[in-house]
N, C-alpha and C. Protein backbone atom coordinates (compact mmCIF):
# COMPACT_ATOMS: atom_id res chain seq x y z
N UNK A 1 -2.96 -13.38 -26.19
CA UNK A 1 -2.22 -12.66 -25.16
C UNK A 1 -1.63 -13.69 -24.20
N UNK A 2 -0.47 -13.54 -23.66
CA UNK A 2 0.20 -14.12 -22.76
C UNK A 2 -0.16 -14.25 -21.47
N UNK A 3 -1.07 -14.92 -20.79
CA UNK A 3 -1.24 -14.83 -19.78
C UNK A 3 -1.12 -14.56 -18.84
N UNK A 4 0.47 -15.34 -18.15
CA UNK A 4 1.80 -15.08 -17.65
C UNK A 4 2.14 -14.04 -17.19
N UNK A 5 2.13 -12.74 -18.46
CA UNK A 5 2.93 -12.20 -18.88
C UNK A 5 2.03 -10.54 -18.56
N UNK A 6 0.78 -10.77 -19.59
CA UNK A 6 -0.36 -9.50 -19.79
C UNK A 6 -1.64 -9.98 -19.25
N UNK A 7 -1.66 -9.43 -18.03
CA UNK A 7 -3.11 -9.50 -17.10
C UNK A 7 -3.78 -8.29 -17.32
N UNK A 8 -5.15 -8.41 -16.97
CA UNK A 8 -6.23 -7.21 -17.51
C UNK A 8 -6.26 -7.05 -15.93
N UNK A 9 -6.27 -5.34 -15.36
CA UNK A 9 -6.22 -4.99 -14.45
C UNK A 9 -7.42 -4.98 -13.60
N UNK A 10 -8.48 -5.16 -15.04
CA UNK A 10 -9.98 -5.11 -14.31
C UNK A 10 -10.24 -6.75 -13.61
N UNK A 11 -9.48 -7.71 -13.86
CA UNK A 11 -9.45 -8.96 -13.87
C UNK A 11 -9.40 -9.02 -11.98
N UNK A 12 -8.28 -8.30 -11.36
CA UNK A 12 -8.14 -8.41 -10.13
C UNK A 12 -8.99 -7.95 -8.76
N UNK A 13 -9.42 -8.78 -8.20
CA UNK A 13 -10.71 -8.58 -7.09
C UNK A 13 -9.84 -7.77 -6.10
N UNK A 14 -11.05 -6.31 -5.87
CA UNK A 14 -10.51 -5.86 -4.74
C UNK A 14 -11.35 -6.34 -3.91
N UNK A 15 -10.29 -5.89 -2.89
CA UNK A 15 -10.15 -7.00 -1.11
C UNK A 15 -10.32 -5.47 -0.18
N UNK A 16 -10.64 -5.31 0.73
CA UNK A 16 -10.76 -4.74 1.55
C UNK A 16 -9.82 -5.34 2.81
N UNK A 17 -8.31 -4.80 2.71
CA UNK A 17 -7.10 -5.29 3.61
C UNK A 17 -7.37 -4.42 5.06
N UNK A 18 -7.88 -3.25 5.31
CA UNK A 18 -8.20 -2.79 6.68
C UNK A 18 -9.63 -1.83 6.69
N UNK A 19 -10.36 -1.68 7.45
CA UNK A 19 -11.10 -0.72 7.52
C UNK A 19 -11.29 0.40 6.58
N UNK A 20 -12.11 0.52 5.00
CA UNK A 20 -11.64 1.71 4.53
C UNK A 20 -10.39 1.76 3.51
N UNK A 21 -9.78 1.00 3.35
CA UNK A 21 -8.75 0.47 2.32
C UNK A 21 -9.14 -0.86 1.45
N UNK A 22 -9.10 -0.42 0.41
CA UNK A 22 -9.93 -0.98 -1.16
C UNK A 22 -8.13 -1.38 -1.94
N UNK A 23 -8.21 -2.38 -1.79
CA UNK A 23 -6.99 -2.83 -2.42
C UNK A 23 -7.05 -3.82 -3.76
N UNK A 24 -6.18 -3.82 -4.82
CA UNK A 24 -5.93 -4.80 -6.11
C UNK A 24 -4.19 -5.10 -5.73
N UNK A 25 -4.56 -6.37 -5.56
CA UNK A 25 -3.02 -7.05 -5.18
C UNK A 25 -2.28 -7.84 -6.25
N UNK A 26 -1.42 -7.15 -6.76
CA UNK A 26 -0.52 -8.24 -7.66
C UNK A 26 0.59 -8.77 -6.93
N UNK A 27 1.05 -10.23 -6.93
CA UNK A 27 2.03 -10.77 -6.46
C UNK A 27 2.97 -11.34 -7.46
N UNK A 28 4.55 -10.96 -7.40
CA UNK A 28 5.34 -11.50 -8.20
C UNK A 28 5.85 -12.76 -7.49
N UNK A 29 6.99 -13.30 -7.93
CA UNK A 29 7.98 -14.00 -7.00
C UNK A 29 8.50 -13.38 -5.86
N UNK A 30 9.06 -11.78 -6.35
CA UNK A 30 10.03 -11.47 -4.84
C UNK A 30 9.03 -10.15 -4.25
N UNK A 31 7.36 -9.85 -4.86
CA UNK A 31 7.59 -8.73 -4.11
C UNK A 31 5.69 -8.45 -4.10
N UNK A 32 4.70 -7.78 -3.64
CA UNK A 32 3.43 -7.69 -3.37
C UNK A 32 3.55 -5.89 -3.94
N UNK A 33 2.90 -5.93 -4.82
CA UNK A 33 1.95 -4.48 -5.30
C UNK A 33 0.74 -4.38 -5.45
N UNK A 34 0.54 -3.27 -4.37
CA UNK A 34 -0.71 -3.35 -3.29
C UNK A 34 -1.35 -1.77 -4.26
N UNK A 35 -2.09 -1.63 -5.06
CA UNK A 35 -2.72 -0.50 -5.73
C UNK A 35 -4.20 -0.20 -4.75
N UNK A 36 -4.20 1.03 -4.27
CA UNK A 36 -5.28 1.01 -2.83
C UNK A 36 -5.93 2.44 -3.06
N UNK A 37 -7.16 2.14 -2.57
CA UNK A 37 -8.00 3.48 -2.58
C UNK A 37 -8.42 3.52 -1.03
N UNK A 38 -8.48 4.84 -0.38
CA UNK A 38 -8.34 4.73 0.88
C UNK A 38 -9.85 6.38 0.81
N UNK A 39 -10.54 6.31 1.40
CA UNK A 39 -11.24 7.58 1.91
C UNK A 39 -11.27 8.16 2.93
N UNK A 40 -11.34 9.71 2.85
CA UNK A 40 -10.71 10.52 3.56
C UNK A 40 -11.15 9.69 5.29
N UNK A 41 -10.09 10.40 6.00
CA UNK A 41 -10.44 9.92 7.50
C UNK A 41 -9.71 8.74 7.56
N UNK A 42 -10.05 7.67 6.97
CA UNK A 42 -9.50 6.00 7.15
C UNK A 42 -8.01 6.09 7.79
N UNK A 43 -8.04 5.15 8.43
CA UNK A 43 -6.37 5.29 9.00
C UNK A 43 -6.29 3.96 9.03
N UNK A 44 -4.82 3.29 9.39
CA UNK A 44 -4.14 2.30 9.65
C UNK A 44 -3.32 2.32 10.94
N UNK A 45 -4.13 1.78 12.27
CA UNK A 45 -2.84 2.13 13.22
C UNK A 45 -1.42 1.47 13.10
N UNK A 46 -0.38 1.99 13.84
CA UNK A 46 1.11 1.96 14.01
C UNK A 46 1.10 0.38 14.05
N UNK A 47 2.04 -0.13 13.15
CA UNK A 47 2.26 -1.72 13.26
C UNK A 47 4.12 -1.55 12.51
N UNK A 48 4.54 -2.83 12.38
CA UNK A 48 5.68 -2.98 11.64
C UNK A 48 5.18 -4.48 10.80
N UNK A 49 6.39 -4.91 10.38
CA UNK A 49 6.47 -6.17 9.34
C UNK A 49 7.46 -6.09 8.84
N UNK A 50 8.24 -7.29 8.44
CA UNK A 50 9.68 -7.53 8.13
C UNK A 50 9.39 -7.40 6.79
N UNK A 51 8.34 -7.02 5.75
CA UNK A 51 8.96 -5.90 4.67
C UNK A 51 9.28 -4.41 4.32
N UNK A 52 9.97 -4.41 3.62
CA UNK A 52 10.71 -3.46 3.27
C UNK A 52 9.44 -2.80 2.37
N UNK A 53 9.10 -1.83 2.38
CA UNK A 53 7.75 -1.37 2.15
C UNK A 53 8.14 0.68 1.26
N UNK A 54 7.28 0.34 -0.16
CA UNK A 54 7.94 1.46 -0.80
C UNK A 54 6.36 1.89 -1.01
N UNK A 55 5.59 3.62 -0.32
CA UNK A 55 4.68 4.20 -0.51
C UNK A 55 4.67 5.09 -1.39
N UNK A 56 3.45 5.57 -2.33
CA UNK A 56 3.67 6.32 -3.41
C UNK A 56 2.34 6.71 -3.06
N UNK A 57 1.64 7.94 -3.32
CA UNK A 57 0.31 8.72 -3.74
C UNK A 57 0.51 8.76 -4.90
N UNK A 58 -0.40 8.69 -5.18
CA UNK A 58 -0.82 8.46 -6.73
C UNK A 58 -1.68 9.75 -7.03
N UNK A 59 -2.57 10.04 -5.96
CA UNK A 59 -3.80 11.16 -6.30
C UNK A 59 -4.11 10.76 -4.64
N UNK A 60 -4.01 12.46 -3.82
CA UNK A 60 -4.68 13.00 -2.77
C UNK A 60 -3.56 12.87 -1.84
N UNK A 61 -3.87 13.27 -0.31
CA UNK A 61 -2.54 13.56 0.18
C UNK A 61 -3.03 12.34 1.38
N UNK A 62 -2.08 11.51 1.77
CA UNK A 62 -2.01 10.55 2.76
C UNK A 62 -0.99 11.01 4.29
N UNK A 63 -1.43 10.92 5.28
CA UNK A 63 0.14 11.15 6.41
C UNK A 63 0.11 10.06 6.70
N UNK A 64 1.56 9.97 6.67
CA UNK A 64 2.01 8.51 6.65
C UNK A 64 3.53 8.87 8.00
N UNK A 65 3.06 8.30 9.16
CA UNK A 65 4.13 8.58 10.04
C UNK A 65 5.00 7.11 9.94
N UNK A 66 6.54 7.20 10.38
CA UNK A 66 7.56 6.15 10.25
C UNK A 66 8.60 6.73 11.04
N UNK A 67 8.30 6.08 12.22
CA UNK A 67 9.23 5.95 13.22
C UNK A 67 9.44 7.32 13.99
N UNK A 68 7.55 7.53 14.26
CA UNK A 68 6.91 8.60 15.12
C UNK A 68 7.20 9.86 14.34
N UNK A 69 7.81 9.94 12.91
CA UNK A 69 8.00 11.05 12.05
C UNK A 69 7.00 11.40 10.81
N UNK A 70 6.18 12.05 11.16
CA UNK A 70 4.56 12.40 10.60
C UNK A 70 5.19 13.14 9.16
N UNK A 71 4.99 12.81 8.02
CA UNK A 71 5.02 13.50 6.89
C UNK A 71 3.83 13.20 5.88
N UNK A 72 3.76 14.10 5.07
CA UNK A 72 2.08 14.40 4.11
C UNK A 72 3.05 13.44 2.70
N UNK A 73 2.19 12.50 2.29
CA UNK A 73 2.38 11.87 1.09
C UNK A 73 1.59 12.67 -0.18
N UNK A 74 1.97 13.26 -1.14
CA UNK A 74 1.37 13.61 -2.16
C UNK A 74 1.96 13.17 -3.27
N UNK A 75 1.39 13.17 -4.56
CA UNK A 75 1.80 13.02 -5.65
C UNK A 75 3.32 13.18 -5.86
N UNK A 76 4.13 14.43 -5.17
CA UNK A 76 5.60 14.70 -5.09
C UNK A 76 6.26 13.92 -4.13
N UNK A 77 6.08 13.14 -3.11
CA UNK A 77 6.30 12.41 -2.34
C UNK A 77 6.49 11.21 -1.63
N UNK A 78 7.21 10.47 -1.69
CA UNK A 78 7.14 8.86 -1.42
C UNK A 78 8.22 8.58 -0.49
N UNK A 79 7.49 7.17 -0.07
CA UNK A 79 8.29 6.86 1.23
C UNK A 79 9.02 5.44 1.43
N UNK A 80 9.91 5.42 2.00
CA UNK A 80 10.72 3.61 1.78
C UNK A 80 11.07 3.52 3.48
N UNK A 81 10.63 2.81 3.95
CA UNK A 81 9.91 1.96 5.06
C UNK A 81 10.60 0.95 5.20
N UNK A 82 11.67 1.01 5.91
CA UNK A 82 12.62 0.16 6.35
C UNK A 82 11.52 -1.25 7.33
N UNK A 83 12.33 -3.00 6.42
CA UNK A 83 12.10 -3.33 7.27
C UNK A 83 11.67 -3.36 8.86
N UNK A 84 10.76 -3.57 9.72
CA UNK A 84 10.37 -3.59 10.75
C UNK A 84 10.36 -2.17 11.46
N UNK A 85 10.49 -1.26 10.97
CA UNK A 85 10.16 0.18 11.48
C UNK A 85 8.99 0.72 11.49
N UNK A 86 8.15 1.06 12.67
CA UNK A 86 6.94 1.47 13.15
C UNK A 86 6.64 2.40 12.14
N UNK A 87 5.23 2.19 11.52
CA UNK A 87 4.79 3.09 10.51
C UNK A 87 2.76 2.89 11.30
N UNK A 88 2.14 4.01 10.67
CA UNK A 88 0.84 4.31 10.53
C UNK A 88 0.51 5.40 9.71
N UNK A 89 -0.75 5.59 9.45
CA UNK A 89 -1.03 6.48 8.58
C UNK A 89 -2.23 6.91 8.42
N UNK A 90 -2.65 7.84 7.69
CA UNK A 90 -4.02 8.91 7.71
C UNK A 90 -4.51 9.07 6.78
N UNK A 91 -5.76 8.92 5.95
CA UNK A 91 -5.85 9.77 4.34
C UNK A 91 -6.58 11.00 5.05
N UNK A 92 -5.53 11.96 4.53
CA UNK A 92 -6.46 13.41 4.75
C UNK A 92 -7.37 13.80 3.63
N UNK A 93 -7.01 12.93 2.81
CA UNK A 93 -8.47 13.12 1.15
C UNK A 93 -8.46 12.16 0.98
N UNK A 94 -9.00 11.82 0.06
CA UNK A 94 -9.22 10.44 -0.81
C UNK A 94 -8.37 10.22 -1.41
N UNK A 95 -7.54 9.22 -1.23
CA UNK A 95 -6.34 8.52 -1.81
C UNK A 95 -6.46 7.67 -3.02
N UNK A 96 -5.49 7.51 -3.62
CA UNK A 96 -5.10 6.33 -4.48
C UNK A 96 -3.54 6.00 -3.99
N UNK A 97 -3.25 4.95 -3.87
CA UNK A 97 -1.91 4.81 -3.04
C UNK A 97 -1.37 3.73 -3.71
N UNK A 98 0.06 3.57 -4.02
CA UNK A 98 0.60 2.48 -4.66
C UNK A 98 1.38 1.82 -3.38
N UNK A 99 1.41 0.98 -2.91
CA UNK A 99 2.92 0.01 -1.33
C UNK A 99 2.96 -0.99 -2.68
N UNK A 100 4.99 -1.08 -2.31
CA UNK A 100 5.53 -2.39 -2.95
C UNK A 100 5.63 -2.78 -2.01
N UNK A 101 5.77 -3.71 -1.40
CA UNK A 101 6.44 -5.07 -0.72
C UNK A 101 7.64 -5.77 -1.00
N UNK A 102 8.53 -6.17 -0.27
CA UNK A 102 9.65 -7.17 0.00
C UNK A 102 9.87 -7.96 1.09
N UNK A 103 9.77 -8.90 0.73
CA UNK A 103 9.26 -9.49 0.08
C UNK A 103 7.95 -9.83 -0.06
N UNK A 104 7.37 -10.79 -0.64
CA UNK A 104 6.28 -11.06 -0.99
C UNK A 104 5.45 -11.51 0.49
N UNK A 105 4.28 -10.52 0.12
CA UNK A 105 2.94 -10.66 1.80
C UNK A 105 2.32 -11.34 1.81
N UNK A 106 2.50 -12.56 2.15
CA UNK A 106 2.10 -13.96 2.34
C UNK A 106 0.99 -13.62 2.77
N UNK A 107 0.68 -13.04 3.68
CA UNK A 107 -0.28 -12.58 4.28
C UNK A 107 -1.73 -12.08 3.37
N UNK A 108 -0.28 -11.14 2.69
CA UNK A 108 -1.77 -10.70 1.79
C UNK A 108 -2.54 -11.47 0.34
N UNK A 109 -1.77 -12.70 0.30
CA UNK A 109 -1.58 -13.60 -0.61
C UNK A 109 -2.81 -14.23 -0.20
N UNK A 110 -2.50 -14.40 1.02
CA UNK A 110 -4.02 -15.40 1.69
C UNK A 110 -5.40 -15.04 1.47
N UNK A 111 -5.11 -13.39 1.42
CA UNK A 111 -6.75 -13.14 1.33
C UNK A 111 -7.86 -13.35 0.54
């Protein structure tokens, strides 16, 4: 198998990126996919960051406010998070949550 190319998903250490958020981080060249399990209650207060940030539920419903505009993330629902625009968020169940990144979260690279 290609190394490179085909990574085993079980291979990647989750990190605990905030309080309550269970994350597996893949990093490309241009971009951070953040695969996250979040339990009910957990929140993330209001912050920004100069990426461009794409939210998906995967399984359970998340509120995810952006730019003081509160909407329920579910399976039917996703969100694109303009550069530097005030976001926070809620799991009202137990989440599975997919965030892309743009660019790549140095930040979260470090951990």
């Amino acid at each position: 198998m290609e190394e490179s190319i085909f990574q085993k998903f079980s291979s990647i250490d989750t990190k605990e990126i905030a309080p309550g958020f269970f994350s597996k981080l893949i990093h490309t060249s241009t971009n951070t996919i953040n695969f996250i399990e979040v339990k009910a209650g957990c929140s993330i207060p209001r912050h920004r960051h100069i990426h461009e940030q794409c939210s998906f539920s995967v399984e359970g419903k998340f509120e995810m406010t952006v730019n003081d505009i509160p909407q329920i993330l579910d399976p039917g629902l996703f969100a694109i998070i303009p550069s530097n625009a005030w976001h926070s968020g809620i799991a009202i169940t137990d989440c599975k949550l997919i965030d892309i990144f743009s660019p790549v979260r140095e930040d979260y690279r470090a951990l």
